[in-house]
PDB file of N, CA and C in Angstrom:
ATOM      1  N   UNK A   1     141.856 157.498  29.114  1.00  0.00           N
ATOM      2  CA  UNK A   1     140.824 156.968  29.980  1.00  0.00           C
ATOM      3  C   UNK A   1     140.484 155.519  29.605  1.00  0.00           C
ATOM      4  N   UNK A   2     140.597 155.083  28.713  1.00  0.00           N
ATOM      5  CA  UNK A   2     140.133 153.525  27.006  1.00  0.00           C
ATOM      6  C   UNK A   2     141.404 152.931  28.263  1.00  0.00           C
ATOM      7  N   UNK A   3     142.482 153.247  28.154  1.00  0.00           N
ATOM      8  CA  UNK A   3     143.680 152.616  28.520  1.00  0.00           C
ATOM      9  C   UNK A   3     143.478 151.836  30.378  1.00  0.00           C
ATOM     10  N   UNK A   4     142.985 153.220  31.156  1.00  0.00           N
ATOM     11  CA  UNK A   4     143.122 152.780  32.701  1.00  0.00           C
ATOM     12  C   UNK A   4     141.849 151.784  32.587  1.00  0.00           C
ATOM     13  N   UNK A   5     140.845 152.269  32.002  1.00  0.00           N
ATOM     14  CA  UNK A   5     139.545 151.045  32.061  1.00  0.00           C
ATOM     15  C   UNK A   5     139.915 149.417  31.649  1.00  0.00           C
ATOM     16  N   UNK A   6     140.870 149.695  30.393  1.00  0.00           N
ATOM     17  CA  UNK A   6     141.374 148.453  30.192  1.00  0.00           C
ATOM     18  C   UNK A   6     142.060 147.411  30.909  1.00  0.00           C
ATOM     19  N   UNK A   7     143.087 147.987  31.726  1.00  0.00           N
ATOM     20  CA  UNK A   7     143.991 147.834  33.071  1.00  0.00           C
ATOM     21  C   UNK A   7     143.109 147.341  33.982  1.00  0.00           C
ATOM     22  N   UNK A   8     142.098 148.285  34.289  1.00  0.00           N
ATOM     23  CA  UNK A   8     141.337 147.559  35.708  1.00  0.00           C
ATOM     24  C   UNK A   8     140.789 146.714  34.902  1.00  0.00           C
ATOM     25  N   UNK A   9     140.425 146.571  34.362  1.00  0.00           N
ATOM     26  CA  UNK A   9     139.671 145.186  33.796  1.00  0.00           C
ATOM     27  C   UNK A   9     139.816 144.167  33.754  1.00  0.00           C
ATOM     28  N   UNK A  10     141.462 144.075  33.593  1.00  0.00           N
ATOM     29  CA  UNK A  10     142.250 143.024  33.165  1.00  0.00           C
ATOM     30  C   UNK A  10     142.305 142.457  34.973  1.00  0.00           C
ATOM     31  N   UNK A  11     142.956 143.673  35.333  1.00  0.00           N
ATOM     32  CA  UNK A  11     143.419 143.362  37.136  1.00  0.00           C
ATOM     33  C   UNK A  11     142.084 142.426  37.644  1.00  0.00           C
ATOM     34  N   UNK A  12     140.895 143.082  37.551  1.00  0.00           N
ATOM     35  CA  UNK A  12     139.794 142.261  37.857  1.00  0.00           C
ATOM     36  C   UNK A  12     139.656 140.935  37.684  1.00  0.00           C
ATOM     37  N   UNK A  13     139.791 140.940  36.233  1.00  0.00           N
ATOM     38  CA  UNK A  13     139.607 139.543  35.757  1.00  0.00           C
ATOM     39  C   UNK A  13     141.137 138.621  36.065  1.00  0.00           C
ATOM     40  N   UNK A  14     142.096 138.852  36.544  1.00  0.00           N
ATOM     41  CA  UNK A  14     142.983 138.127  37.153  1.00  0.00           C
ATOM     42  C   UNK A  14     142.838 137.900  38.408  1.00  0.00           C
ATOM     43  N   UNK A  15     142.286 139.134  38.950  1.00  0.00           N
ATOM     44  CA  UNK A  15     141.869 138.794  40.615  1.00  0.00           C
ATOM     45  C   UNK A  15     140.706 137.981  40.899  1.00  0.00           C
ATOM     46  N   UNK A  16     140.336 137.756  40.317  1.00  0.00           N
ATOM     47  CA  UNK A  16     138.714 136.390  40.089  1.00  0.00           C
ATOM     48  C   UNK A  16     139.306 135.530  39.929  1.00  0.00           C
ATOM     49  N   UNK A  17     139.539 135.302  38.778  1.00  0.00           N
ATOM     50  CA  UNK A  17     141.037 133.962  38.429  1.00  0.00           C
ATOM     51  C   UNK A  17     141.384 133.322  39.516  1.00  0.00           C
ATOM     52  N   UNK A  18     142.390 134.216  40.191  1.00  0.00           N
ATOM     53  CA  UNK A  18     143.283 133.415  41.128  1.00  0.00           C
ATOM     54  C   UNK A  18     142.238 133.610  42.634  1.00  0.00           C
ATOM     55  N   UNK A  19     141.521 133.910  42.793  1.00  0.00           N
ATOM     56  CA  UNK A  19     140.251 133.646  43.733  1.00  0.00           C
ATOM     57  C   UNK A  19     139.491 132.505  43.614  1.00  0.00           C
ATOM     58  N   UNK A  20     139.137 131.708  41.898  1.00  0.00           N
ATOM     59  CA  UNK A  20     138.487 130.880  42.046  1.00  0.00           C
ATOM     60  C   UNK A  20     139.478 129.686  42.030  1.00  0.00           C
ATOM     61  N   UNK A  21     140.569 129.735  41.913  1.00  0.00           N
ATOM     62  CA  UNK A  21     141.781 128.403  41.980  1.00  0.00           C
ATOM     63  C   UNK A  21     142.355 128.272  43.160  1.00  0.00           C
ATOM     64  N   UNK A  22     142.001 129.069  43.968  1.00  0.00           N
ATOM     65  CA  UNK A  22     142.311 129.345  45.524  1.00  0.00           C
ATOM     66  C   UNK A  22     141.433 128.529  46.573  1.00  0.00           C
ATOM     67  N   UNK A  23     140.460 127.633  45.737  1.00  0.00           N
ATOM     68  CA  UNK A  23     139.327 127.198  46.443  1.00  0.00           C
ATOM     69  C   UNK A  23     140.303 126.201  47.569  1.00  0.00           C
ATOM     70  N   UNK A  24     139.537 125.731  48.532  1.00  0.00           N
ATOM     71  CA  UNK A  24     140.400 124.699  49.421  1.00  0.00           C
ATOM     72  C   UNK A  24     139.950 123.525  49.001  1.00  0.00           C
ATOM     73  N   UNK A  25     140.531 122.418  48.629  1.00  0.00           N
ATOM     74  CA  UNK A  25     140.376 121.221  48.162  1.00  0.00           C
ATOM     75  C   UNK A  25     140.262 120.449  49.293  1.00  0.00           C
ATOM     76  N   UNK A  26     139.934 120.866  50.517  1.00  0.00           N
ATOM     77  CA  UNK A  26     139.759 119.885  51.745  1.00  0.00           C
ATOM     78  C   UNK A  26     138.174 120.187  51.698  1.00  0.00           C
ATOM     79  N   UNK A  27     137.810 121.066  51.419  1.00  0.00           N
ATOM     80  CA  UNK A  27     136.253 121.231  51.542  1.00  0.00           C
ATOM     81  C   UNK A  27     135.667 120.451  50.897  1.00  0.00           C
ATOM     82  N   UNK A  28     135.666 120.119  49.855  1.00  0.00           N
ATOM     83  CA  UNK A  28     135.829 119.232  49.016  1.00  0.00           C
ATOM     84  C   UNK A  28     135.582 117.410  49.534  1.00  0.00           C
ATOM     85  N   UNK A  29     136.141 117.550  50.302  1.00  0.00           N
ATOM     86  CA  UNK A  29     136.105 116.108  51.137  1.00  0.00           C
ATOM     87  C   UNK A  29     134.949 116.230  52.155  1.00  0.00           C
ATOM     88  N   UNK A  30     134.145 116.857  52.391  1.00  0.00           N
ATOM     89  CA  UNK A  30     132.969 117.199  53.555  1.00  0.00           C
ATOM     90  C   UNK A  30     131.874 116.384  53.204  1.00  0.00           C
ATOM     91  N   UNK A  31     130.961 116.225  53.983  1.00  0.00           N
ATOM     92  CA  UNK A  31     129.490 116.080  53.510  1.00  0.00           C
ATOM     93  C   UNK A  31     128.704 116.946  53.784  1.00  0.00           C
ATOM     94  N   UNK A  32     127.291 117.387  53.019  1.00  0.00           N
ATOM     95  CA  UNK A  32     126.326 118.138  53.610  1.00  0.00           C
ATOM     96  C   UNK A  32     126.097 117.488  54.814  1.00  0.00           C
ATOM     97  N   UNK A  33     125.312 116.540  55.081  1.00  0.00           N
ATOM     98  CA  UNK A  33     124.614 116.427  56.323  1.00  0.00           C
ATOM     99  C   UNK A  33     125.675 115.249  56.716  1.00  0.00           C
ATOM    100  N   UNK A  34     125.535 114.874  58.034  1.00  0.00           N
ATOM    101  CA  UNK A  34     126.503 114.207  58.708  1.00  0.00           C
ATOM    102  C   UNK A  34     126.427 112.848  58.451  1.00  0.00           C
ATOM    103  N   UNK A  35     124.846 112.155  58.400  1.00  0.00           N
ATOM    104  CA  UNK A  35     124.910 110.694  57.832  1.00  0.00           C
ATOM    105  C   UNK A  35     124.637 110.552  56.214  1.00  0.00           C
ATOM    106  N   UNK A  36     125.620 111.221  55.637  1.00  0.00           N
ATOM    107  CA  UNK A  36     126.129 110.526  54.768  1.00  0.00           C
ATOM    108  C   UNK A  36     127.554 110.199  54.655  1.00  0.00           C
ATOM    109  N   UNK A  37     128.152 110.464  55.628  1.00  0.00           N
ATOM    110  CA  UNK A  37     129.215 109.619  56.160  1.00  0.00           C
ATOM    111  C   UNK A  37     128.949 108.629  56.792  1.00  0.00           C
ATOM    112  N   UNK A  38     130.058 107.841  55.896  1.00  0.00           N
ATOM    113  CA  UNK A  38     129.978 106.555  56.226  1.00  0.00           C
ATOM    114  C   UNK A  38     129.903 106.084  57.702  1.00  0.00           C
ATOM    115  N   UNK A  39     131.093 106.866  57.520  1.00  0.00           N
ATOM    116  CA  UNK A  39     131.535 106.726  59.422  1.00  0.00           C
ATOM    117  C   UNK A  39     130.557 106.976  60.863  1.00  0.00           C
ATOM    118  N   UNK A  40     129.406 107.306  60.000  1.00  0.00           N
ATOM    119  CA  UNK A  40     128.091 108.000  60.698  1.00  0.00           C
ATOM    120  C   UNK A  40     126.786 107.034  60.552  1.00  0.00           C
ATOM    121  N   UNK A  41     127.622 106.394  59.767  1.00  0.00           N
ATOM    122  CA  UNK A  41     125.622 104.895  59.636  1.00  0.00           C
ATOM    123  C   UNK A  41     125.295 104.729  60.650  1.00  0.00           C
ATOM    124  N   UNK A  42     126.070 103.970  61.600  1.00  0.00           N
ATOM    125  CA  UNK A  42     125.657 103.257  62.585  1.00  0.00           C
ATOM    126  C   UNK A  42     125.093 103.883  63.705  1.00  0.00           C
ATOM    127  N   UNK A  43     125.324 105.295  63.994  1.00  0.00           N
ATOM    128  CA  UNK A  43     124.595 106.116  64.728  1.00  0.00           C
ATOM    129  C   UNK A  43     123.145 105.424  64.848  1.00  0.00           C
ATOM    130  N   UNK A  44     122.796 106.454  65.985  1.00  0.00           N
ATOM    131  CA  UNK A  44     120.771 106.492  66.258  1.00  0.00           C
ATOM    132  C   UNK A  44     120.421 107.633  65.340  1.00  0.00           C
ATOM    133  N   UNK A  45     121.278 108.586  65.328  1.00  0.00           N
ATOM    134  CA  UNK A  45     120.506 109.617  64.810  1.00  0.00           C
ATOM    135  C   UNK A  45     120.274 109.833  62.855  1.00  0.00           C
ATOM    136  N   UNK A  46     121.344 108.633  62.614  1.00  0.00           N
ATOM    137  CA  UNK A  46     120.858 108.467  60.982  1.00  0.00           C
ATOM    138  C   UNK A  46     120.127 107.113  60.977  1.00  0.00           C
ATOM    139  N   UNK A  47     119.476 106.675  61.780  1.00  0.00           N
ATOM    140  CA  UNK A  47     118.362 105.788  61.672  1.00  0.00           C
ATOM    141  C   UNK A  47     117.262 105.753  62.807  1.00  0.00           C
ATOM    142  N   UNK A  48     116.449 105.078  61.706  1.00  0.00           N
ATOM    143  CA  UNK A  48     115.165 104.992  62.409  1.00  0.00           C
ATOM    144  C   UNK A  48     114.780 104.912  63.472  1.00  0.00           C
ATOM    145  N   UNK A  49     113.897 105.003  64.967  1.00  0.00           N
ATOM    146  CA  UNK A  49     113.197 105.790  64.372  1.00  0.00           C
ATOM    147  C   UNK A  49     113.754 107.152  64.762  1.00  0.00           C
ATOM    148  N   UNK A  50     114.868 107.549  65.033  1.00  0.00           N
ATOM    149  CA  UNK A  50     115.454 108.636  65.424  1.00  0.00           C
ATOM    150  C   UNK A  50     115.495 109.647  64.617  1.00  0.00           C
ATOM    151  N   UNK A  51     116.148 109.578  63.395  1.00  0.00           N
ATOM    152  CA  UNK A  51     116.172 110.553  62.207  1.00  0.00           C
ATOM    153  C   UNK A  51     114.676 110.369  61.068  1.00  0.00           C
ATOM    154  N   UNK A  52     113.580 110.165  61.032  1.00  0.00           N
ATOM    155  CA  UNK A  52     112.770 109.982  60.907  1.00  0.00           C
ATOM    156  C   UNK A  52     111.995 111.583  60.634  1.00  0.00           C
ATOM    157  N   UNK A  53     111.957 112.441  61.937  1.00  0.00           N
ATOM    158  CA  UNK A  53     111.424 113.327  62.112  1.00  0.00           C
ATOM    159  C   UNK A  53     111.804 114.338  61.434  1.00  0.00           C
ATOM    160  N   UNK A  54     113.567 114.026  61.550  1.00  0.00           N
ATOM    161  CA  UNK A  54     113.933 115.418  60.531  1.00  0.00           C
ATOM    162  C   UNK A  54     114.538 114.743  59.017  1.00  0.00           C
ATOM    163  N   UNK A  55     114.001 113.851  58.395  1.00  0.00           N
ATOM    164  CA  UNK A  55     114.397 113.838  57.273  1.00  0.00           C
ATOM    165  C   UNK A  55     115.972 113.241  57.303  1.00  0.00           C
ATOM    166  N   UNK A  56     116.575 113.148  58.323  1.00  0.00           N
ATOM    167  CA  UNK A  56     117.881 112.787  57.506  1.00  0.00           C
ATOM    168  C   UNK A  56     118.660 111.417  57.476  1.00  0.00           C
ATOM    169  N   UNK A  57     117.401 109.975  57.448  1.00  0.00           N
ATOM    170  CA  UNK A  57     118.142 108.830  57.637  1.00  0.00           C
ATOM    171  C   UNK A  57     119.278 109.070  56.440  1.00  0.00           C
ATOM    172  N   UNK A  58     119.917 107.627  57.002  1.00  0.00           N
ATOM    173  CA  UNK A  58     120.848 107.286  56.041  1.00  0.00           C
ATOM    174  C   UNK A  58     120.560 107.213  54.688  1.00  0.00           C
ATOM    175  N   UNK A  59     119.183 106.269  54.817  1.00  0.00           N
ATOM    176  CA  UNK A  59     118.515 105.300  53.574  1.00  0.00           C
ATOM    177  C   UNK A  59     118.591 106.812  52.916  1.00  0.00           C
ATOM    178  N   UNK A  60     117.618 108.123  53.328  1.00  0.00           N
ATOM    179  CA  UNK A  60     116.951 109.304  52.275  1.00  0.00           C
ATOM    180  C   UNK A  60     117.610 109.456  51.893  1.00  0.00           C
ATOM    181  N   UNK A  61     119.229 109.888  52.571  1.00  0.00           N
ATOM    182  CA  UNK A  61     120.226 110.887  52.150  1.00  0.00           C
ATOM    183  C   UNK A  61     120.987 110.402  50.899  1.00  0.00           C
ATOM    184  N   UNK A  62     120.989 108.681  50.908  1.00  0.00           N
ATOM    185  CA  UNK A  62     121.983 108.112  50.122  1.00  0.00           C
ATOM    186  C   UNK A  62     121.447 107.994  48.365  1.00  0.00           C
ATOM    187  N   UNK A  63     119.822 108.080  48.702  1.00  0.00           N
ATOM    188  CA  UNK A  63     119.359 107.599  47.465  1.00  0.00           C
ATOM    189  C   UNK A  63     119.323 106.013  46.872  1.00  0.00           C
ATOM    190  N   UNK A  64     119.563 106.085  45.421  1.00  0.00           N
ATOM    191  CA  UNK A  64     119.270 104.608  45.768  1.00  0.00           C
ATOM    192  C   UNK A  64     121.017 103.655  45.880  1.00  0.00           C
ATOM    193  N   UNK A  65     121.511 104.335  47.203  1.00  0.00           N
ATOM    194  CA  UNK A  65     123.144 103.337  47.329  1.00  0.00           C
ATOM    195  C   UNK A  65     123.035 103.000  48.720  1.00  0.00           C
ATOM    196  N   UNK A  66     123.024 102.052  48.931  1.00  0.00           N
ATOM    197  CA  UNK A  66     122.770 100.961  50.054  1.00  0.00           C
ATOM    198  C   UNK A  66     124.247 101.272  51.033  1.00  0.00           C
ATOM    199  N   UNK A  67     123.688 100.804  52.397  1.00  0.00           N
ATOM    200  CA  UNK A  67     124.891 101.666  52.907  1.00  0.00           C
ATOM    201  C   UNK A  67     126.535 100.773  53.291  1.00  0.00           C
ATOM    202  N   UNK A  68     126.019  99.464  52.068  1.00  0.00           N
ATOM    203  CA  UNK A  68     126.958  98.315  51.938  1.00  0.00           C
ATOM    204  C   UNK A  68     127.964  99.167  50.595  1.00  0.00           C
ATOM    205  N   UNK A  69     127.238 100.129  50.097  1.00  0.00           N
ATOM    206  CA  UNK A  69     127.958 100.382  48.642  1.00  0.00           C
ATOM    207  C   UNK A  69     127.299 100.053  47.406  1.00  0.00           C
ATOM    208  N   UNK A  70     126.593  99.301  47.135  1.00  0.00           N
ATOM    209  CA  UNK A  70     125.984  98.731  46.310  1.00  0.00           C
ATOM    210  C   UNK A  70     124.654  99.873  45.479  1.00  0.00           C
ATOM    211  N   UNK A  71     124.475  99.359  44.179  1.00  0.00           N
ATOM    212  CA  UNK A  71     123.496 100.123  43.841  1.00  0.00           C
ATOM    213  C   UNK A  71     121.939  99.475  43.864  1.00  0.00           C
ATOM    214  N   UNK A  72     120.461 100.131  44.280  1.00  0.00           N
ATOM    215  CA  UNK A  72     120.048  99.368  44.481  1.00  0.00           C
ATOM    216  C   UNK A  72     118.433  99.984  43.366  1.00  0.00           C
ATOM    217  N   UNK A  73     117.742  99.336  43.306  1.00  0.00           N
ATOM    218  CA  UNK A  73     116.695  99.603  42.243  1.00  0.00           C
ATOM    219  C   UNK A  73     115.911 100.652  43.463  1.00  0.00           C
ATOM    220  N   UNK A  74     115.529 101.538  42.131  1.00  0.00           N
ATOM    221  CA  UNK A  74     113.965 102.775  43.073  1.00  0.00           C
ATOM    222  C   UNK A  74     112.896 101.817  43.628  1.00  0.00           C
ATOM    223  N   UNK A  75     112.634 102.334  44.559  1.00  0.00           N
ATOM    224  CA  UNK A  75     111.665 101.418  45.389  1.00  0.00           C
ATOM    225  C   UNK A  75     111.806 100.424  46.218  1.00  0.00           C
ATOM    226  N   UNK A  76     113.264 100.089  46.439  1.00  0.00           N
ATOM    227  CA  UNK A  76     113.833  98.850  47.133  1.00  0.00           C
ATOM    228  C   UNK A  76     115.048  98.970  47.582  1.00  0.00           C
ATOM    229  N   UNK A  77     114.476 100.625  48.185  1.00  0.00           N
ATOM    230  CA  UNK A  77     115.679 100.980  49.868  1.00  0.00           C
ATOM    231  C   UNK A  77     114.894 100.614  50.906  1.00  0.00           C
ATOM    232  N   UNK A  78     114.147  99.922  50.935  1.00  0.00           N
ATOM    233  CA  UNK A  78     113.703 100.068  52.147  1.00  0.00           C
ATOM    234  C   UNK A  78     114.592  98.983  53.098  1.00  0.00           C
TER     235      UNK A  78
END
């Protein structure tokens, strides 16, 4: 009985294994919300005063990285 418990155990823990290396590496390339793609600044709806209401300008989403690339001091995204 020591023996088959051991077996599934093992099977388990190989079948997790190759489940978590199986991930898709394109997902990977996504964004949560849509303007933080780049390709998405220039929209209305990742700026003002459009995205405003729901939280998701560009400026919030990026933190403090300017949407030139650059890093910029707390307090002086605006």
């Amino acid at each position: 009985m020591k023996v088959i418990r051991t077996v599934v155990t093992a099977f388990v823990a190989v079948l997790l294994t190759l489940s978590l290396t199986a991930c898709n590496p394109e997902s990977l390339n996504r964004y949560r919300y849509s303007c933080q793609d780049p390709v998405n600044w220039e929209k209305a709806e990742c700026n003002p005063p459009v995205c405003e209401a729901s939280g998701l300008c560009t400026k919030d989403l990026l933190g403090n990285i300017s949407t030139d690339g650059t890093t910029v001091e707390s307090g002086t995204n605006e």
